[in-house]
Each structure stands twice: as structure tokens, then as C-alpha cells.
Protein backbone atom coordinates (compact mmCIF):
# COMPACT_ATOMS: atom_id res chain seq x y z
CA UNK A 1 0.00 0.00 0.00
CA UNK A 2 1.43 3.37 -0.55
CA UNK A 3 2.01 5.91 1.95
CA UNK A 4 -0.26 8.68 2.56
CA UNK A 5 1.33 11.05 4.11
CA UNK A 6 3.52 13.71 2.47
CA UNK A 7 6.56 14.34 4.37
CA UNK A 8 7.97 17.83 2.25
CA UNK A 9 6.75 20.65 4.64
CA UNK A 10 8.61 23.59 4.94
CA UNK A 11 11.08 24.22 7.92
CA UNK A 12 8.70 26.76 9.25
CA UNK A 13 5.20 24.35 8.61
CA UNK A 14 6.65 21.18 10.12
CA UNK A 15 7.41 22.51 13.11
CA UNK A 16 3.58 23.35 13.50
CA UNK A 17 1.98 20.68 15.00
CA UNK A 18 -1.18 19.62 13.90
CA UNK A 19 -3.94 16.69 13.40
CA UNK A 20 -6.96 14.53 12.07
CA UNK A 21 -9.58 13.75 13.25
CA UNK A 22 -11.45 11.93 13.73
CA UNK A 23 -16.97 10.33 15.39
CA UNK A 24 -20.55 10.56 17.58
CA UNK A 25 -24.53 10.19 16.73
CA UNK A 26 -27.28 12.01 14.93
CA UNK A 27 -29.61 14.55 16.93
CA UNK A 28 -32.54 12.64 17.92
CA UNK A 29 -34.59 12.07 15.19
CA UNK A 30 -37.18 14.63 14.21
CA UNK A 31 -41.31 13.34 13.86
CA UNK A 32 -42.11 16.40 11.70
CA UNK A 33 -43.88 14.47 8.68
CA UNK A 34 -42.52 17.18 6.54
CA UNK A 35 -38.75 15.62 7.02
CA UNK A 36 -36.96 13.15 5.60
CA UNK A 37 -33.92 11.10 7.23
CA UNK A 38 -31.11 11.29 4.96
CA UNK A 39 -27.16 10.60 5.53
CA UNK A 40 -24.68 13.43 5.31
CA UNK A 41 -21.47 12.38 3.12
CA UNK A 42 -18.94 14.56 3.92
CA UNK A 43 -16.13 14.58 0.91
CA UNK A 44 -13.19 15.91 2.14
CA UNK A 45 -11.16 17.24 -0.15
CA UNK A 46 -13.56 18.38 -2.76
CA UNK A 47 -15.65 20.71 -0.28
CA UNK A 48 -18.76 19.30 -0.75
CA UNK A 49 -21.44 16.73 1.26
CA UNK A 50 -23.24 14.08 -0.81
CA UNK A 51 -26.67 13.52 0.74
CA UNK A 52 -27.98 10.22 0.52
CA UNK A 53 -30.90 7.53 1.50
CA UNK A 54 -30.17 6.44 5.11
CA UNK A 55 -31.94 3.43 4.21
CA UNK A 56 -32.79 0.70 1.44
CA UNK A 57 -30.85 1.63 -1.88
CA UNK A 58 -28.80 4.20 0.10
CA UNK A 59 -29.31 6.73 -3.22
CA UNK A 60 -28.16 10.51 -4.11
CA UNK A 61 -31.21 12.73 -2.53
CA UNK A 62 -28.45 16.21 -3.30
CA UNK A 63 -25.15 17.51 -2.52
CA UNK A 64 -24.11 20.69 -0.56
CA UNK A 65 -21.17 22.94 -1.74
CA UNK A 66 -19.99 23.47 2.40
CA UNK A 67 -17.42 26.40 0.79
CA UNK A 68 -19.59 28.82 -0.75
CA UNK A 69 -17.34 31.45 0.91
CA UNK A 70 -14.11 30.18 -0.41
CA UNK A 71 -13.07 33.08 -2.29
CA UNK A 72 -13.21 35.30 0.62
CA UNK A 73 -12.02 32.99 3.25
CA UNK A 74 -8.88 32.77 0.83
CA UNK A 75 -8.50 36.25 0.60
CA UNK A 76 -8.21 36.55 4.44
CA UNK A 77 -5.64 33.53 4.43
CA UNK A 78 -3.44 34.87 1.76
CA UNK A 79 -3.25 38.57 3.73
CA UNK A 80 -2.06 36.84 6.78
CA UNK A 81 1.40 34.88 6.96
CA UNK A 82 0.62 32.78 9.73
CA UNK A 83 -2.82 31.53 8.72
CA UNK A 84 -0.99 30.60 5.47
CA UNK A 85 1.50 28.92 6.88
CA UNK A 86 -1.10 26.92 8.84
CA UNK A 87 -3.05 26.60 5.69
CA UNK A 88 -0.27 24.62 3.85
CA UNK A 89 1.24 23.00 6.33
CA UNK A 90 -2.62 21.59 6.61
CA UNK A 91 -2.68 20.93 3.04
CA UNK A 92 0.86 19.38 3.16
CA UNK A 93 0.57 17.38 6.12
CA UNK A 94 -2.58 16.15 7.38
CA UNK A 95 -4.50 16.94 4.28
CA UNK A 96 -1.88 14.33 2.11
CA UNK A 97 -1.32 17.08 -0.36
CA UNK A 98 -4.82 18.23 -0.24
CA UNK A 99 -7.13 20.99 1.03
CA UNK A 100 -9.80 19.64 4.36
CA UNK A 101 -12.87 21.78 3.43
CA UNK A 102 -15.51 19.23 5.39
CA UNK A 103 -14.94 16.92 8.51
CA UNK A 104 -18.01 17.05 10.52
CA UNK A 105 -21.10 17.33 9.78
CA UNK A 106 -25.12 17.68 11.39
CA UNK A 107 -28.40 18.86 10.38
CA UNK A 108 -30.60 20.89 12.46
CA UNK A 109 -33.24 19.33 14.37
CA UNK A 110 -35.76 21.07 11.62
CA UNK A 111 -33.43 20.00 8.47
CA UNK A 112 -33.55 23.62 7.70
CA UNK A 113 -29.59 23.52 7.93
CA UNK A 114 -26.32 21.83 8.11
CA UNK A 115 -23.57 22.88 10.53
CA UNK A 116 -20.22 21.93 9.04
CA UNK A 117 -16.76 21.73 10.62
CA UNK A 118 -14.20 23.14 7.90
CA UNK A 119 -10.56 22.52 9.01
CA UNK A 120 -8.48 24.55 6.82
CA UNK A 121 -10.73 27.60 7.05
CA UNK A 122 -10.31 26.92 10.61
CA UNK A 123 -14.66 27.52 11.94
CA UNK A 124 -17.85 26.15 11.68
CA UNK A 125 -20.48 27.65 9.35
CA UNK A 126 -24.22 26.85 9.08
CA UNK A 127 -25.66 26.85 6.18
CA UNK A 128 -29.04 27.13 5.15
CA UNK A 129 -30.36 23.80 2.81
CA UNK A 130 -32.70 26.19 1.34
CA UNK A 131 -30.62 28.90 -0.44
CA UNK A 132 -26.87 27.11 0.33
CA UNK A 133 -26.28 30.49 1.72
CA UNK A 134 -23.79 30.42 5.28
CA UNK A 135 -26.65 31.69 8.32
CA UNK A 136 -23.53 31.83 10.48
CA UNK A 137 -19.64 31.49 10.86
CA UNK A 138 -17.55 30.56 13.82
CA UNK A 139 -13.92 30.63 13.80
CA UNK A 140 -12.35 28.35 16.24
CA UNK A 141 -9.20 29.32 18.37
CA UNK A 142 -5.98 28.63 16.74
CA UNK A 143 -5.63 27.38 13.15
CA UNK A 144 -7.69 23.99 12.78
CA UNK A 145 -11.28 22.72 13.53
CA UNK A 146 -11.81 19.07 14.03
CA UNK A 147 -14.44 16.51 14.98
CA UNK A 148 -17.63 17.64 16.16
CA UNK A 149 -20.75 15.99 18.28
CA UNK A 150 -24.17 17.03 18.64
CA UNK A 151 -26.26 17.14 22.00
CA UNK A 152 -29.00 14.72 22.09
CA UNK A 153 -31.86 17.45 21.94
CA UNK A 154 -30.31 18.50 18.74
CA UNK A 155 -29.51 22.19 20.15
CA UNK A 156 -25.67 22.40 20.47
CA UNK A 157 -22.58 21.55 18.86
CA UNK A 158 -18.91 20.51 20.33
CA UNK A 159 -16.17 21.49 18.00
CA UNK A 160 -12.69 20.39 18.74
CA UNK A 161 -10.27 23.30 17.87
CA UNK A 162 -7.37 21.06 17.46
CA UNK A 163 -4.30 23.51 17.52
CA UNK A 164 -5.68 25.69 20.35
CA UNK A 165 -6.34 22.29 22.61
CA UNK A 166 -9.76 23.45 23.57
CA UNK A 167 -13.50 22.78 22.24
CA UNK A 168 -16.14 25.07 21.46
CA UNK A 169 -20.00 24.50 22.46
CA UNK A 170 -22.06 26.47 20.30
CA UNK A 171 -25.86 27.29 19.97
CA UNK A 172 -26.28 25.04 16.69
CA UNK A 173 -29.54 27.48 15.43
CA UNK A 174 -27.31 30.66 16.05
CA UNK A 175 -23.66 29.84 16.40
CA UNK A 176 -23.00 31.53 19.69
CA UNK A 177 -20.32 30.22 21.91
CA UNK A 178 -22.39 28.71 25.04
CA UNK A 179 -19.45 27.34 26.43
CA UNK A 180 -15.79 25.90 26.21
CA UNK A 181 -13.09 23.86 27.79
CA UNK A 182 -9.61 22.85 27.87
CA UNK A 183 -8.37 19.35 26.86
CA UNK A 184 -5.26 17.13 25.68
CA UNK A 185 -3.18 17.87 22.82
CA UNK A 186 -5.19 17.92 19.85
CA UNK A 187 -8.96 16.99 20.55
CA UNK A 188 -10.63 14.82 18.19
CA UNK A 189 -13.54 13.01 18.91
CA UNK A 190 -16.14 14.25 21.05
CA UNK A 191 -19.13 12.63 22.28
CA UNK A 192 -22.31 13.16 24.10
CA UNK A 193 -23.56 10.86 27.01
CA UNK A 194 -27.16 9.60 25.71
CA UNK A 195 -28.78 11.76 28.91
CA UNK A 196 -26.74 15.09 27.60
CA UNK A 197 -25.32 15.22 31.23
CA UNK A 198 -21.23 14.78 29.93
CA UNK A 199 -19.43 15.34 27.08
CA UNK A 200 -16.24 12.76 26.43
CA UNK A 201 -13.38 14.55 24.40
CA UNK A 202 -10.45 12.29 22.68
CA UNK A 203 -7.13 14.07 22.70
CA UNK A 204 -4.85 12.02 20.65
CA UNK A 205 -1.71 13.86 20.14
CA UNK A 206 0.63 14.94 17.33
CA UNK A 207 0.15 12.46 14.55
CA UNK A 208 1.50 14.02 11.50
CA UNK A 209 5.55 13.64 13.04
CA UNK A 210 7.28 10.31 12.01
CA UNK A 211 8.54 10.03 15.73
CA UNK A 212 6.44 6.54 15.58
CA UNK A 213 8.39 3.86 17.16
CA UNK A 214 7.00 3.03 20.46
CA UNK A 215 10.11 4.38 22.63
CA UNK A 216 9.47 7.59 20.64
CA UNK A 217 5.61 7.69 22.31
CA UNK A 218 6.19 10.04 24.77
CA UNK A 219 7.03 12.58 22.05
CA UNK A 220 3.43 12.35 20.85
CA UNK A 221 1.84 14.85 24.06
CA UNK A 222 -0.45 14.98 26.26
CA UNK A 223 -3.48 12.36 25.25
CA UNK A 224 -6.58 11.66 27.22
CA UNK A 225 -10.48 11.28 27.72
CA UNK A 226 -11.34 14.58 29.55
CA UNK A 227 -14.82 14.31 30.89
CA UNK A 228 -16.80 17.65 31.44
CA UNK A 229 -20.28 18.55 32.82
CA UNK A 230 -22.16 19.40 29.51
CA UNK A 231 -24.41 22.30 31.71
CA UNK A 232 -21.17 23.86 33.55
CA UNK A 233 -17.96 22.72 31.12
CA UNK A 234 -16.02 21.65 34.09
CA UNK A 235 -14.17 19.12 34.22
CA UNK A 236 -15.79 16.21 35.67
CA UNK A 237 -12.61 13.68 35.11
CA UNK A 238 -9.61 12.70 33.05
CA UNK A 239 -9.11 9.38 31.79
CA UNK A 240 -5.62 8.77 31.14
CA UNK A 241 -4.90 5.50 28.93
CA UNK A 242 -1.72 4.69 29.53
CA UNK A 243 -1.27 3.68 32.98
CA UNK A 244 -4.62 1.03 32.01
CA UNK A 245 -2.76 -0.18 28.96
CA UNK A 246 0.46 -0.69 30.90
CA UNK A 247 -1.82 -2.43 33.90
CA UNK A 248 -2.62 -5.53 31.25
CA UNK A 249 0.95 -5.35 29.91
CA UNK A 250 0.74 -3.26 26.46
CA UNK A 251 3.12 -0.50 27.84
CA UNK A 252 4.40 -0.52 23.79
CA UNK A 253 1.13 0.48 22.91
CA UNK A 254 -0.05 4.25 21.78
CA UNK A 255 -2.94 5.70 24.09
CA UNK A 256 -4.41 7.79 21.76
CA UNK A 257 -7.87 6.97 21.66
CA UNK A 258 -8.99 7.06 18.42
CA UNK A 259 -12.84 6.80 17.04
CA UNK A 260 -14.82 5.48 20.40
CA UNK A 261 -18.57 4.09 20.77
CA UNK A 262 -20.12 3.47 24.11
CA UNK A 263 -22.27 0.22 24.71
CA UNK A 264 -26.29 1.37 24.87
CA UNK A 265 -26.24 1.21 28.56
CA UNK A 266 -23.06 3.21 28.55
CA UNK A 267 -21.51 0.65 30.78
CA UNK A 268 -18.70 -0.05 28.15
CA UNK A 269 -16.62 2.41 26.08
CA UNK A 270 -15.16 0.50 22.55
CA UNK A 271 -12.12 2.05 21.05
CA UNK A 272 -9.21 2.47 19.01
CA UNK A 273 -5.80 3.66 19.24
CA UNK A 274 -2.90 4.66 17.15
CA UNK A 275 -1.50 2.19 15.69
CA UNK A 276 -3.10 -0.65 16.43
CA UNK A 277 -5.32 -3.05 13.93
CA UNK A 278 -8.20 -3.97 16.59
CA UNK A 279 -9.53 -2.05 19.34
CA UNK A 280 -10.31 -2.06 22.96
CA UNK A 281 -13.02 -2.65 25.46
CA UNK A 282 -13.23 -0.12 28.43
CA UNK A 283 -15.59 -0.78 32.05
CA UNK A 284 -16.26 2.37 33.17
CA UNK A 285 -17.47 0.92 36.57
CA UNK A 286 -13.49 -1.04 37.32
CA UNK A 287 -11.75 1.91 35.21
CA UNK A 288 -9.62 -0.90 33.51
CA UNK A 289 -9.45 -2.35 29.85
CA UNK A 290 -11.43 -5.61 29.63
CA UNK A 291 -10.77 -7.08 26.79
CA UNK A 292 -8.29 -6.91 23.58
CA UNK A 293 -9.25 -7.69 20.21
CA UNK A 294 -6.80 -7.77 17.88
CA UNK A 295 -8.03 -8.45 14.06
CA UNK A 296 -6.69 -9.59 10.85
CA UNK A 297 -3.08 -7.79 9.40
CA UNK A 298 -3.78 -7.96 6.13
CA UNK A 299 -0.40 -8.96 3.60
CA UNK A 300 0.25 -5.96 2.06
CA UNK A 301 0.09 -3.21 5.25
CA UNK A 302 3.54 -2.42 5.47
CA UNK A 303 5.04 -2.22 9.19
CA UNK A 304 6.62 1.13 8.49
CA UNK A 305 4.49 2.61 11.08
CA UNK A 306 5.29 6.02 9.32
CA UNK A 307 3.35 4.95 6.02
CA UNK A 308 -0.06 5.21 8.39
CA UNK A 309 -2.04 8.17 7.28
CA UNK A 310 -1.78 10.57 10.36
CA UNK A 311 -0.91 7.36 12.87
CA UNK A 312 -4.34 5.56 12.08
CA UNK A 313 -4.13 1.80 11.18
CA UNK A 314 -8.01 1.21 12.30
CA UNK A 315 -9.64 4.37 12.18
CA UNK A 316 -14.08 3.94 12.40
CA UNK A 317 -16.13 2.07 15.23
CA UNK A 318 -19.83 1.89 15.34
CA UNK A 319 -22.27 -0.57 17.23
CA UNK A 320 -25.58 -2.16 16.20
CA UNK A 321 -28.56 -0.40 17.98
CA UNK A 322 -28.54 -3.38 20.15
CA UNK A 323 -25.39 -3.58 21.08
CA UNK A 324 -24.81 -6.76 19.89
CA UNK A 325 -22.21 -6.33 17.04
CA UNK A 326 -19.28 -3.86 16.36
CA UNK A 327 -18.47 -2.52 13.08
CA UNK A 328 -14.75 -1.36 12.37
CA UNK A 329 -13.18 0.14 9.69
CA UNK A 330 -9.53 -1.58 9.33
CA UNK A 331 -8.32 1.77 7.48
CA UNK A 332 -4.85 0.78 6.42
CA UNK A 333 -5.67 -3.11 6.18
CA UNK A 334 -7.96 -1.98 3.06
CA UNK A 335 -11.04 -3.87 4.85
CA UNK A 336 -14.13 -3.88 7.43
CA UNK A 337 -15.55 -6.31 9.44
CA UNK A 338 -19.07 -6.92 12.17
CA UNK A 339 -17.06 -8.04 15.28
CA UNK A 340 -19.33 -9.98 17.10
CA UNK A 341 -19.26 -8.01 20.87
CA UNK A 342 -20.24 -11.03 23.12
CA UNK A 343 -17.31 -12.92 21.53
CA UNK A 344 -15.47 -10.59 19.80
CA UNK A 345 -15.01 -13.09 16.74
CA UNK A 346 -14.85 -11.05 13.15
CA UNK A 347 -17.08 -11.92 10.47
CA UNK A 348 -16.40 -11.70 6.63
CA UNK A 349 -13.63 -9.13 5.65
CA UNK A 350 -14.99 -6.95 3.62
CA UNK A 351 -12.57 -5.07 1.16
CA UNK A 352 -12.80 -1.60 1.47
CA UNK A 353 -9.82 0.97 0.24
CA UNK A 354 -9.03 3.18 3.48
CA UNK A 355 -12.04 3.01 4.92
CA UNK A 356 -12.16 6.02 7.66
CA UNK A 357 -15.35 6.40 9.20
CA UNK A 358 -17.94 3.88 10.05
CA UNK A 359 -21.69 4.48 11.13
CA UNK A 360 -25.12 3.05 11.53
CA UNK A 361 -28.17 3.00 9.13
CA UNK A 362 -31.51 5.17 9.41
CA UNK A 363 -33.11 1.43 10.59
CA UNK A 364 -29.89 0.14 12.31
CA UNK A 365 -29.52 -2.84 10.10
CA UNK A 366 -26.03 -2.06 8.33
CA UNK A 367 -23.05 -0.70 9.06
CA UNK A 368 -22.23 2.09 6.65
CA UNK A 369 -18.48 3.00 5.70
CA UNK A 370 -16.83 5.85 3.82
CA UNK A 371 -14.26 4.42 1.50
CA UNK A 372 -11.85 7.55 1.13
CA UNK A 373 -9.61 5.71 -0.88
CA UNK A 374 -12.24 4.82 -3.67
CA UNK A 375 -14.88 7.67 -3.23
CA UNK A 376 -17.34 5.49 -2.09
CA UNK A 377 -19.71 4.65 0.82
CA UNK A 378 -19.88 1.10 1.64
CA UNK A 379 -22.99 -0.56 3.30
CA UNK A 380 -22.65 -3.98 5.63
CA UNK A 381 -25.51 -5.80 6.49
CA UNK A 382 -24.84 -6.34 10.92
CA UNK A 383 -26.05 -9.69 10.25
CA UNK A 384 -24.57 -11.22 8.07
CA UNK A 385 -21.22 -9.08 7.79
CA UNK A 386 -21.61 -9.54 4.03
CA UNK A 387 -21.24 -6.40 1.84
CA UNK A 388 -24.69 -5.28 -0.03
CA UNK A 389 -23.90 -2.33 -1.97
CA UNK A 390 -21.59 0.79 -3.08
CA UNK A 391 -22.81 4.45 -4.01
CA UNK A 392 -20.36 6.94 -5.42
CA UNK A 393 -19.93 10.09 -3.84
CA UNK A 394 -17.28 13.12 -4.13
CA UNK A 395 -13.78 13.19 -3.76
CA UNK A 396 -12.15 11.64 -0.17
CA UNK A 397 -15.46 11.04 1.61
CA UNK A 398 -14.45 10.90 5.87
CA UNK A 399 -17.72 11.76 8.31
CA UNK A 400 -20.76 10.17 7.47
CA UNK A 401 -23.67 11.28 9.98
CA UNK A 402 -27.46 11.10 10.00
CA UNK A 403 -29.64 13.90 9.79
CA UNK A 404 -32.81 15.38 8.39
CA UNK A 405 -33.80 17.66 5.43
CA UNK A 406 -37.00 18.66 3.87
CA UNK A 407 -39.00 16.06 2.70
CA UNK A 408 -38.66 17.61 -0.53
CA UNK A 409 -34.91 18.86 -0.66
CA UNK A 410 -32.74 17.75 -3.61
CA UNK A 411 -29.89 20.36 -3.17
CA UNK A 412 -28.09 23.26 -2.88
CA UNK A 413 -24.78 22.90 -4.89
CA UNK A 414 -23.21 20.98 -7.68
């Protein structure tokens, strides 16, 4: 497999340390008559969100363009050196040659509007699924926004700032900062407790250096869980993974936790690190790692752990409404698989080319993956494990998310 990351920054961009990212649920799911459930695609590098059937034949309903600003955001870049230099470094590091116009994605509980997360343009816009015009714009601290997570009542937004080691809360109908806190270096995923009482935020450290040997760890920062109250934003706890990796004897393993899903009683928190072609399962109750699963290296994954784009070797985890099965994208083993959770035996390996994201159908009976190697989203029956179908979409497709739009939407941009 060939590398993805680009190594030729600038003396002045490499030293700028910056990140992926990397998931969490749809709002709860509107009963407005007049809405339709659809699935937000975002593709990456093109700057635009395919919007497809969250169920059956999984087909186009529209796409987004999520950079109607671009010219002026530009403008703004190109008159300031350091946002350039952050730009391009972006674009030359983390971005594998390439611009990061979309990472996160969610509708409005109405479907009136999609709130986007836009990494090189460092904010968050809304914008309207009407007109495709921006309602409102948010720019993060520091140079890079991230992985975002909506509250379960649909009414706010977390937004991991990943160079400023914070994330933003924000009023998802008018963009207003409600709140903030501090984390680890680099915050990626962030996640919502079911109730709405905590928000979980994954720091996972600098993974765009080539320090990746495991005596070289340390080098990576500071990476934990930091647990906050979701009314107040104060910290509630820190999970550190190390010292609970070391406990069961993996002290050569990375404890950057990766994409995460928590079991439906939230007793359980599922997880991958750096690294590592499996995951992790987490008791909240013992605060220890449970169990190790460790799943198929496929031939052709080099062991040059510095060929892994941005230090992922399995980067997407969802669960089956019920909790029975796992679904994991094996991003640099070119595959996924339903892990069975009671036994933790894979099914059927389903080819996939760097798969990064992995979610849940409208009806919870698939598994859906973003292929961001062949511009594709993949569907997986939980059942079975068995592939059922493909649908195109734009160019280096990463978040895929649920949502709602207007029963009759088809689009805002080409």
C-alpha cells in the first residue's frame, strides 16, 4: 500500500503541530412528517457533502457545496502569513497534499440547515439547505477545527479546535459560543452521554511527526479522555490511557484513543488507538481495559508505522442499535468487518480501500463505511457481515452522519 502522508513541509510548517480527526450520533430524530432522514457524506477534499438515502438503496437525494465562501475565506488567508502557513502546512501534512474543506457534519433538528466543521478555514459555518447560503460562521481558536458531536436534543454543537487544545460548544440554530473547555493535545472526537449530562473529548496527540516507534511515544503529548459537565464545562474527570494499557501489559502500545462508541447502557466504552489493527473494550465501573481484540493484518500493510495516514491503522467504530455487534473500519488493512461483541469473533472481511469512518443506518440494520480511498460509501448488512452495496460520492469522503432535510430537498450545490 502506498504511503499517505507527504513528508515535504517547509522548515517553518513542520514545526507546526497539527492533526486529524477523527466520530458521535445524529440529533434525535425529528417526527415532523414534513422531514426526511437522509445521511450526510462529507467529501473531504472536494468541499462538498453528498446527501444520501439512510436506508434501502442508500441513493443521491443532493449535494451541498460546504465552501460557498471560499473566495473570501482565501482572501483573508493569503493577507495573513501565519494563517498561510497553517493553511499549507494543513494541506501538506494532514491533508496528504490536499485541502480539508468538510470533517463534521449535522443537520438541524428542523433540516432547515447543516452545521459543518471546515478545518483549513479553521470555523464552523451553518448553512441554510434552502438557499446554500452560510446563516452563520464561527472561527475556532488557533488554526484547525476538528471533529464535532451534537447534543442529544439537537440544540448544540462541540467542536474540537485542534491547535488551540480546547473545544467550542455552540448554539447550533445561532452559532453563539455557550461554552468551552480545555483538553489534551489535539482533541478529536467528542461525544455526548445519551442523557446530555457529559461530554467525552479524545485528545490524541501529534500524529503528523514520524517520531512513531514506540520508545518515541512520549514525544506524541499529552493524550486523554477529559470528561466535562455538559451544563457547567467543568471538568468532571480525566481518563488517562496509559497507565490502564500498561496495567494488562501493552506498555508498547499508543494511548491515543482514536474513534470510540459506548455500549447502549453506557456501561462499556469501545475504542481504538494509534496504531493498532483492533480495538479495545473499556468498564467504566473497574476503570480498567477488559478485553483486547486484535483483528486480521492484512499482507500488504507495510510495518513502516510512518506509512499510516496521520498514525491511524483502524480508524471507524460503530455498534448495532442493540449492542450486539461492532463494526470497524480496518483503514490501512484496506477492509471492514461486524465483530461480534459477546465474543469478539470477526465476520467476513470486507474489502474496502481506506475506509475512515464507520456508522449506523436510518433502521440500524447495516453498518455504513466511507471508502476515502475509492470515493465510495460502503454498506454492511450487521447480520450477516456480508457487503450489499456501493454508491459513489465526491472526492475523499471521511464523516458520514445522519440527519434530516426537507421532505422535498434535492440540493443546494453541484
Amino acid at each position: 500500500m502506498a504511503a499517505f502522508r507527504t513528508r515535504h513541509l517547509c522548515a517553518v510548517a513542520a514545526a507546526l503541530v497539527l492533526t486529524v480527526t477523527a466520530p458521535a450520533t445524529a440529533a434525535m430524530a425529528a417526527s415532523d412528517a414534513s422531514l426526511r432522514e437522509v445521511m450526510f457524506v462529507g467529501n473531504n477534499w472536494e468541499g462538498t457533502a453528498d446527501v444520501i438515502k439512510s436506508t434501502g438503496d442508500f441513493a443521491k437525494v443532493g449535494r451541498i457545496n460546504v465552501i460557498p465562501d471560499k473566495d473570501a475565506r482565501m482572501a483573508e488567508i493569503n493577507a495573513d502569513p501565519i494563517k498561510w502557513i497553517y493553511f499549507m502546512a494543513i494541506r501538506n501534512g494532514v491533508g496528504e497534499g490536499h485541502d480539508q474543506f468538510v470533517d463534521d457534519m449535522y443537520s438541524t433538528p428542523d433540516g432547515s440547515s447543516v452545521v459543518v466543521s471546515r478545518p483549513s478555514f479553521a470555523d464552523v459555518v451553518s448553512i441554510n439547505l434552502s438557499t446554500g447560503a452560510i446563516n452563520w460562521r464561527f472561527p475556532v481558536s488557533g488554526y484547525r477545527s476538528d471533529h464535532m458531536a451534537v447534543s442529544p436534543d439537537g440544540t448544540r454543537v462541540a467542536v474540537s479546535a485542534s491547535t488551540a487544545n480546547t473545544v467550542h460548544v455552540l448554539d447550533i440554530n445561532t452559532g453563539k459560543q455557550v461554552g468551552s473547555f480545555a483538553t489534551g493535545d489535539k482533541p478529536h472526537e467528542n461525544i455526548f452521554t445519551k442523557d446530555g449530562k457529559y461530554i467525552y473529548n479524545m485528545a490524541i496527540g501529534d500524529v503528523n511527526t514520524d517520531l512513531d516507534a514506540p520508545w518515541l511515544d512520549w514525544t506524541k503529548g499529552d493524550r486523554r479522555i477529559t470528561v466535562v459537565d455538559a451544563t457547567t464545562y467543568k471538568q468532571v474527570k480525566v481518563i488517562d490511557m496509559r497507565s490502564r494499557l500498561d496495567a494488562i501489559g501493552l506498555t508498547d502500545y499508543s494511548d491515543a484513543v482514536r474513534p470510540a462508541v459506548f455500549s447502549p447502557d453506557e456501561s462499556k466504552l469501545y475504542f481504538q488507538v494509534s496504531f493498532f489493527n483492533g480495538f479495545f473494550e473499556y468498564d467504566l465501573a473497574t476503570d480498567r481495559i477488559t478485553r483486547t481484540k486484535t483483528l486480521p493484518k492484512n499482507a500488504a500493510t507495510s510495518d513502516d508505522r510512518t506509512t499510516y495516514v496521520n498514525d491511524s491503522r483502524h480508524h471507524g467504530l460503530s455498534m448495532s442499535p442493540d449492542g450486539g455487534k461492532l463494526c470497524v473500519a480496518g483503514t490501512m488493512d484496506d477492509y471492514a468487518t461486524v465483530v461480534d461483541r459477546g465474543t469478539l469473533q470477526e465476520g467476513p472481511l470486507v474489502t474496502a480501500s481506506k475506509p475512515y469512518w464507520a456508522t449506523v443506518s436510518g433502521d440500524g440494520k447495516d453498518c455504513v463505511i466511507s471508502e476515502s480511498g475509492a470515493d465510495q460509501v460502503t454498506v454492511i448488512d450487521f447480520a450477516t457481515g456480508q457487503k450489499v452495496l456501493s454508491v459513489p460520492v465526491g472526492d475523499h469522503p471521511q464523516r458520514v452522519r445522519l440527519g434530516h432535510v426537507a421532505a422535498n430537498w434535492t440540493g443546494t450545490g453541484s
